[in-house]
C-alpha atoms as a PDB file:
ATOM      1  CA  UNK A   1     -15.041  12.150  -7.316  1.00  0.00           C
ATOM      2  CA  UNK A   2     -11.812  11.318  -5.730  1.00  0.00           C
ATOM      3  CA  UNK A   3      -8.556  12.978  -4.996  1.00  0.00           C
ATOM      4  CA  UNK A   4      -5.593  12.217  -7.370  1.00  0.00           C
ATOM      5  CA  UNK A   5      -3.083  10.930  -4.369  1.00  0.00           C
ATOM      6  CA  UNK A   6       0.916  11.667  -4.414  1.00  0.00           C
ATOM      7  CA  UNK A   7       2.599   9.222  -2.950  1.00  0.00           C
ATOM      8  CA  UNK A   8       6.167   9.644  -1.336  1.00  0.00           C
ATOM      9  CA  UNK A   9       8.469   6.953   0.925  1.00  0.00           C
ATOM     10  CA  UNK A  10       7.457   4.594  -1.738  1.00  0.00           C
ATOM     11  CA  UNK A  11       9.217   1.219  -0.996  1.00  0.00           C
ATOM     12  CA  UNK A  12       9.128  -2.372  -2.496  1.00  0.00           C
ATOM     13  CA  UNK A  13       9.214  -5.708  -0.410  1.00  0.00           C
ATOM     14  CA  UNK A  14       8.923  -7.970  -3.138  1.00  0.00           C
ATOM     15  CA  UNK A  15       5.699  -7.986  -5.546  1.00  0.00           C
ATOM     16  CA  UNK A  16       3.943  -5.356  -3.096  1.00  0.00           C
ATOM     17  CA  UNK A  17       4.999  -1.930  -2.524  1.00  0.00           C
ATOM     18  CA  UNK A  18       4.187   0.131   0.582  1.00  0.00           C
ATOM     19  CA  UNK A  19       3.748   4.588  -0.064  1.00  0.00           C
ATOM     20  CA  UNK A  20       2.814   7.219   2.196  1.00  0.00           C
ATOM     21  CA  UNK A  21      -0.149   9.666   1.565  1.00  0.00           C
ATOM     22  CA  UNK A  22      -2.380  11.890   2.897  1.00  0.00           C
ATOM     23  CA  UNK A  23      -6.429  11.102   2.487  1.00  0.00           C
ATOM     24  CA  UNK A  24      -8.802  13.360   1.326  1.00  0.00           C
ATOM     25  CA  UNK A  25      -9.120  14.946   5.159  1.00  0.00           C
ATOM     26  CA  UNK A  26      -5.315  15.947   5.607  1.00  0.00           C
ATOM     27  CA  UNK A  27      -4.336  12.347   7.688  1.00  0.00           C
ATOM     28  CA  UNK A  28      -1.408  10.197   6.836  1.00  0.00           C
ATOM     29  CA  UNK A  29      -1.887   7.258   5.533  1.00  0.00           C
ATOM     30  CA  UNK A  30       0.272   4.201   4.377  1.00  0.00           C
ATOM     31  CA  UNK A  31      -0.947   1.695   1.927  1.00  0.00           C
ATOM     32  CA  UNK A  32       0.169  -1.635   0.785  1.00  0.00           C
ATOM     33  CA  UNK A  33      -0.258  -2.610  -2.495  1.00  0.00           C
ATOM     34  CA  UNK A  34       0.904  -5.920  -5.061  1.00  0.00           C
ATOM     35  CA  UNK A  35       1.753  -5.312  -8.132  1.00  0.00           C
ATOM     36  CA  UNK A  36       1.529  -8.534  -9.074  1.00  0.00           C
ATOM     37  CA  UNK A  37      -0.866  -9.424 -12.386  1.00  0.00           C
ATOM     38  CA  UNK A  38      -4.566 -10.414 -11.109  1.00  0.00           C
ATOM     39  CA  UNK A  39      -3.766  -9.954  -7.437  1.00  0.00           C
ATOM     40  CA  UNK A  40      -5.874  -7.296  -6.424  1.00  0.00           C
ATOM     41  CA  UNK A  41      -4.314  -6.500  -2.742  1.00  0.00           C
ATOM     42  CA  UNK A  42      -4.278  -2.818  -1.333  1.00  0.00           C
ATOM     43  CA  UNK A  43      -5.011  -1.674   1.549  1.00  0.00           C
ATOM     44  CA  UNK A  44      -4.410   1.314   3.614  1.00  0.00           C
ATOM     45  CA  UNK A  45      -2.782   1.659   7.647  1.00  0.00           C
ATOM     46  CA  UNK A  46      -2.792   4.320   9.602  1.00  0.00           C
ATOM     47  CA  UNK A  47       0.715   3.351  10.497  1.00  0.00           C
ATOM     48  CA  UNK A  48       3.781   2.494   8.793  1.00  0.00           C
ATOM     49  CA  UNK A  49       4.892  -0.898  10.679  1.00  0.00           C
ATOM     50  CA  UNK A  50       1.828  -1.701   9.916  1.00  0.00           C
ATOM     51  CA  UNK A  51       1.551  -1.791   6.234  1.00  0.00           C
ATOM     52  CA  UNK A  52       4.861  -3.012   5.931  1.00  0.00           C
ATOM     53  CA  UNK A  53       3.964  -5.970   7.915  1.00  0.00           C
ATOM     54  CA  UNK A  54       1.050  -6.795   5.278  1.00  0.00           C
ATOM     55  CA  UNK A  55       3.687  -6.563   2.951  1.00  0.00           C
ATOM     56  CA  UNK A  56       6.326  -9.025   4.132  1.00  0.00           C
ATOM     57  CA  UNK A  57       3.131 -11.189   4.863  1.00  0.00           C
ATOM     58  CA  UNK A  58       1.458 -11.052   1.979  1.00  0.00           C
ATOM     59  CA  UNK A  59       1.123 -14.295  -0.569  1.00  0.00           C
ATOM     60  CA  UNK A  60      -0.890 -13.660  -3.802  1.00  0.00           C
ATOM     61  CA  UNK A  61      -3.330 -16.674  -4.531  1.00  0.00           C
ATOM     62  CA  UNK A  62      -2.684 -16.252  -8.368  1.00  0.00           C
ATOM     63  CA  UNK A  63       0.210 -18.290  -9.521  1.00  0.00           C
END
């Protein structure tokens, strides 16, 4: 069963937008995910820089 997460710092850099949250052990974690249709692309950082460097890098293959 997983945790319901609340994210906060949420920010959009383009189709993908990058949130803050804490895992299911306390730690802070950043994720990076498009919201584009069929994309599929999430992933969670331990750091901030980091997951907004995914995001400004980030090209979806579905046109």
């Amino acid at each position: 069963m997983t945790a319901k997460r609340r994210f906060r710092n949420v920010v959009s850099i383009g189709p993908v937008q990058v949130a803050t949250s804490y895992d299911g052990r306390g730690r802070e974690k950043h994720t990076a995910a498009c919201t584009a249709p069929r994309c599929g692309f999430s992933t969670d950082y331990d750091s901030r820089a980091a997951a907004e460097l995914a995001a400004r890098t980030h090209r979806c293959p579905v046109r």
